[in-house]
Structure formats: C-alpha cells, structure tokens
C-alpha atoms as a PDB file:
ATOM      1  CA  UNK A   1      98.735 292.653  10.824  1.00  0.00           C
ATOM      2  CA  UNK A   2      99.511 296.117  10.900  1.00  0.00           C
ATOM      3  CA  UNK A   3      97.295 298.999   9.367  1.00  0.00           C
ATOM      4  CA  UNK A   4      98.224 302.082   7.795  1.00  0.00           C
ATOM      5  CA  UNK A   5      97.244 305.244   8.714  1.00  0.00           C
ATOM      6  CA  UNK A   6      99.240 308.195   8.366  1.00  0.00           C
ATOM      7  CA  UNK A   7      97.070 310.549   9.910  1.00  0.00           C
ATOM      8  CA  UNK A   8      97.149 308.602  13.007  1.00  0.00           C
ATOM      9  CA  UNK A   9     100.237 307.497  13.647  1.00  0.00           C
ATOM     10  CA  UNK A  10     102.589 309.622  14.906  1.00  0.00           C
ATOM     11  CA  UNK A  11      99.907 312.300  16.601  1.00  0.00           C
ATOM     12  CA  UNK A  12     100.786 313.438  19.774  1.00  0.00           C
ATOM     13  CA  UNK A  13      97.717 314.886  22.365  1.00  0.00           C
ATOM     14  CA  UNK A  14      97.579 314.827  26.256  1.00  0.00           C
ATOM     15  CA  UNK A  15      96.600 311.353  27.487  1.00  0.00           C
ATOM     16  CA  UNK A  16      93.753 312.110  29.094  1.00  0.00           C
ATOM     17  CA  UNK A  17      91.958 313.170  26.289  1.00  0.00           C
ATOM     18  CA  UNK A  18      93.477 310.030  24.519  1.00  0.00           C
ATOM     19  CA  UNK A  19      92.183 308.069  26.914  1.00  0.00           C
ATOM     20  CA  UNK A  20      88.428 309.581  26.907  1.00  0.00           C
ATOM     21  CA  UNK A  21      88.080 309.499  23.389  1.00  0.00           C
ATOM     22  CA  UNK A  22      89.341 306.026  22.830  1.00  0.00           C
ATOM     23  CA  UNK A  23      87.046 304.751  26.170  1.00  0.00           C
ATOM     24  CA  UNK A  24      84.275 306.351  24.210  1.00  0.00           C
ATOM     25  CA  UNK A  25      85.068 304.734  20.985  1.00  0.00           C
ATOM     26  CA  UNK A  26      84.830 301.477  23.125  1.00  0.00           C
ATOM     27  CA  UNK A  27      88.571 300.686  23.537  1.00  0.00           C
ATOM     28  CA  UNK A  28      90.288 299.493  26.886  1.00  0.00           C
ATOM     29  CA  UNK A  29      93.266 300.364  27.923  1.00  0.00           C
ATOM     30  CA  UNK A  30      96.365 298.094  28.999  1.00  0.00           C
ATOM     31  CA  UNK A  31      99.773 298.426  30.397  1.00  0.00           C
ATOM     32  CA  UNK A  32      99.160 300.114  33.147  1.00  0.00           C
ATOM     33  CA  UNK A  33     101.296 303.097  34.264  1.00  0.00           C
ATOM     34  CA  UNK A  34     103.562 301.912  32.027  1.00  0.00           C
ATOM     35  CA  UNK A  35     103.067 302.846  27.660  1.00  0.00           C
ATOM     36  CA  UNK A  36      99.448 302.071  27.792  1.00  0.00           C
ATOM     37  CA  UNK A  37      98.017 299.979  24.781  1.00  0.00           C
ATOM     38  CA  UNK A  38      94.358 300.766  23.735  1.00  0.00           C
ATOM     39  CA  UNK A  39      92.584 297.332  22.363  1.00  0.00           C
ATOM     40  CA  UNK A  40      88.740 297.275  20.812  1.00  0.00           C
ATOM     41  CA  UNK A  41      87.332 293.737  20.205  1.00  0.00           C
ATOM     42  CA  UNK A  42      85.925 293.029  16.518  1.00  0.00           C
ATOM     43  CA  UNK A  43      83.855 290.502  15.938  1.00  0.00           C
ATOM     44  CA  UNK A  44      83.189 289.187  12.647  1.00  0.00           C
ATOM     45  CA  UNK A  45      79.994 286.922  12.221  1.00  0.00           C
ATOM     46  CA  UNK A  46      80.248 285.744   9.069  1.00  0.00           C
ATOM     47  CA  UNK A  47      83.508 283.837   9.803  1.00  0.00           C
ATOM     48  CA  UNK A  48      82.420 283.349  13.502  1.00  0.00           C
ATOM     49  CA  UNK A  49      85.873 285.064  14.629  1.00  0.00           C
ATOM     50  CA  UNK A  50      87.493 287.759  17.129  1.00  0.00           C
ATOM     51  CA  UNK A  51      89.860 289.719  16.294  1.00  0.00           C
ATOM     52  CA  UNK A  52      91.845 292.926  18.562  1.00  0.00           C
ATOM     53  CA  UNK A  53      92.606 296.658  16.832  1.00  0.00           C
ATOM     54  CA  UNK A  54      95.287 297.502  18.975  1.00  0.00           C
ATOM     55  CA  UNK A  55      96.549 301.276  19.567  1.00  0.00           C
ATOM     56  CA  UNK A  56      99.895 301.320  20.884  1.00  0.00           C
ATOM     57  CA  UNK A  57     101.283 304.685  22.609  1.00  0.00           C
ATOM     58  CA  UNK A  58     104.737 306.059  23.685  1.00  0.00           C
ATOM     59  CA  UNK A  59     104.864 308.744  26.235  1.00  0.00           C
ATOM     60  CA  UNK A  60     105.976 311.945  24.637  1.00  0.00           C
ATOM     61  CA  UNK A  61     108.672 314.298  25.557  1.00  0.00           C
ATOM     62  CA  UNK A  62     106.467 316.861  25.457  1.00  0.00           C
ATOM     63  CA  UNK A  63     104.077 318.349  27.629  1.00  0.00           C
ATOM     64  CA  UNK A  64     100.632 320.521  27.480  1.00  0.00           C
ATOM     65  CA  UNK A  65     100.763 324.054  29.360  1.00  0.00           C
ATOM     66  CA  UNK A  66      99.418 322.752  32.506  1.00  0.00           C
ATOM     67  CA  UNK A  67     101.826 320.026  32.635  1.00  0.00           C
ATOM     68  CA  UNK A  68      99.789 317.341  31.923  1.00  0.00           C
ATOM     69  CA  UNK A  69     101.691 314.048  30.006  1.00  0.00           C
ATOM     70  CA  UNK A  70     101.280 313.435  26.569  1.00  0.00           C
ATOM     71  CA  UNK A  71     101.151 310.577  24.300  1.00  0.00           C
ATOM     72  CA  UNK A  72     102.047 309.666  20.868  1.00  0.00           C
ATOM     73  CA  UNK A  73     100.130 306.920  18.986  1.00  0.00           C
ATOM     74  CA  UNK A  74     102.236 304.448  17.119  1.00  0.00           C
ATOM     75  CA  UNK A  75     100.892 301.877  14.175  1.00  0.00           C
ATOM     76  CA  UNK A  76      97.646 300.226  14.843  1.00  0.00           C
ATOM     77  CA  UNK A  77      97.195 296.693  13.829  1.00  0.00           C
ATOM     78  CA  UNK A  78      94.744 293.663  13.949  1.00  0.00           C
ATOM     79  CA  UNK A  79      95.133 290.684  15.373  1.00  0.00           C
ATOM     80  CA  UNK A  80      92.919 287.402  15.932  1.00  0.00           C
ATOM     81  CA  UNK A  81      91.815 286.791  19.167  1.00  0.00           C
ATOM     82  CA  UNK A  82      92.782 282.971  18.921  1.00  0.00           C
ATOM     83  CA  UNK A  83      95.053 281.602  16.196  1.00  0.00           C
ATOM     84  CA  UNK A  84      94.864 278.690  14.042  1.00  0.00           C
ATOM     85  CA  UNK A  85      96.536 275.566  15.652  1.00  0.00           C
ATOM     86  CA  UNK A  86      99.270 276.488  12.801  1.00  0.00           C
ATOM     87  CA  UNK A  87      99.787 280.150  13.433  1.00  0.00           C
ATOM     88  CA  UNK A  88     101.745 280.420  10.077  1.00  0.00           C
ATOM     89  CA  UNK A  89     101.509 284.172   8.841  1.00  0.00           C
ATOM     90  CA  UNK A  90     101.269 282.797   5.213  1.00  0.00           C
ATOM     91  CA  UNK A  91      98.317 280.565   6.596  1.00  0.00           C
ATOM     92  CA  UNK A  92      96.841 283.384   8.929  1.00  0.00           C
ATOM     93  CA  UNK A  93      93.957 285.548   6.906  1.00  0.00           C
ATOM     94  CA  UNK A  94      92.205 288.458   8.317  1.00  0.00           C
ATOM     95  CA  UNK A  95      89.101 288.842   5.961  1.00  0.00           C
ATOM     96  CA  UNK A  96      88.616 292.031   3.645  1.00  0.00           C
ATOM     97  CA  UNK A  97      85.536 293.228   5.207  1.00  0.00           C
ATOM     98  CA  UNK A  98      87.295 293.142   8.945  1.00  0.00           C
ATOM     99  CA  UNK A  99      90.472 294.902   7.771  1.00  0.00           C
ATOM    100  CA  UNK A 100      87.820 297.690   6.291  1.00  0.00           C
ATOM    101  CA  UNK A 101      85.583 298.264   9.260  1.00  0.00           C
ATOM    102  CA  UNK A 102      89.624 298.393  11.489  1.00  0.00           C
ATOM    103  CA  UNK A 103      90.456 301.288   8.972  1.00  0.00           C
ATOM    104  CA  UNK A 104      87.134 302.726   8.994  1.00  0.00           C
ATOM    105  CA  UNK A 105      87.562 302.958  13.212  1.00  0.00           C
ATOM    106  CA  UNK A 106      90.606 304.181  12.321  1.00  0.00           C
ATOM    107  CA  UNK A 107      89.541 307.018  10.348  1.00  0.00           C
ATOM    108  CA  UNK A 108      86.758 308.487  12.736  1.00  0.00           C
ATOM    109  CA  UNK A 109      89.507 308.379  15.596  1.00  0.00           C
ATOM    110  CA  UNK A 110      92.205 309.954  13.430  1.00  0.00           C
ATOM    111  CA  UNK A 111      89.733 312.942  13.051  1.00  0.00           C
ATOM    112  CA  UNK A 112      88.802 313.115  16.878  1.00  0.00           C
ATOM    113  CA  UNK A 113      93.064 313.214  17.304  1.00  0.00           C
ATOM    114  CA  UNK A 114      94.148 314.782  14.942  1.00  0.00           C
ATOM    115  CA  UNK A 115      92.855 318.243  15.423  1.00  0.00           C
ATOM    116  CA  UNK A 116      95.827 320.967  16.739  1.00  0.00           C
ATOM    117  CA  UNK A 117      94.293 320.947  20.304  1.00  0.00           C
ATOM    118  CA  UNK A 118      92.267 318.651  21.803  1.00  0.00           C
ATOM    119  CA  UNK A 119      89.153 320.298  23.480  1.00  0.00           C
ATOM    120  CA  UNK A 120      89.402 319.998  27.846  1.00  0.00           C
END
C-alpha cells in the first residue's frame, strides 16, 4: 500500500545523513551498493500482525560540496510481513490504526529530511 507524503517524497540529502537518521529511527537498510531501500518492522498487537514501512531511494545526480553522493527518497508504503493464503488486494486490509502510526513515522522523518541542509 503506498502512503502519501509530499513532504517526503521527492527530498534529496547526502546519504549518509539519510542513512544515520533512518538507523536511528530504527530502519535497516537493503540493497546494498546498489539504490538502498530503508525497511522498519511494525507490529500491530491487536491483530497479531507484521507489517514493513519501506523507504525506497534513487541516487541523485547531484552532489554535496565535498562530493559526497546523494539520495532522493521516493513513495513510502506498507506492506504485511506475510500475506493471506489469497493475497487478493481487494481481500488484503492494512488496519486504520497501523496506516496512522506509518504516517505518523512518516511525519517525524519528513521533518529530520526535510530541512535545506542536513547538519554533518
């Protein structure tokens, strides 16, 4: 399922301060040298399910002053860990309450990110 949030998608910062921030927010990172992926695991006790917000990045064009590679963060979504035997979309439901705490996560990383520089 993917999430909207316009004041994350699309920001570009160096990846290493990508990659703090979102270690610190308690995401891992995937894909190797290659576009890395930033996943956080959501669990959800009152269904007893696991779900993935998932942070995909492109490397940018662009670099900082010192050369350093930058990122640019495309559009989050949520996913369930394990689907249903019948992994329908129309039968697939990601409760209210899990969608809210993914855009809530959302929200305090979009404000780390989205500031003009990041801090070194």
């Amino acid at each position: 399922m993917r999430l909207k949030n316009k004041t994350l998608t699309g920001v570009v910062q160096p990846l290493s301060y990508v990659d703090k921030m979102l270690r610190q927010q308690g995401f891992r990172r995937s894909g190797g040298d290659s576009m890395p992926t930033y996943d956080v695991v959501m669990y959800d006790s009152a269904s007893s399910s696991t779900y993935f917000l998932r942070i995909p990045t492109n490397f940018s064009s662009t670099t900082t002053g010192k050369g350093e590679l930058t990122v640019k963060l495309g559009h989050p979504y949520l996913e369930a860990k394990f689907y249903m035997t019948t992994a329908s979309e129309e039968l697939f439901f990601i409760p209210k309450a899990v969608r809210e705490a993914a855009e809530h996560k959302l929200a305090e990383i979009a404000d780390y990110l989205s500031s003009p520089t990041a801090p070194s």
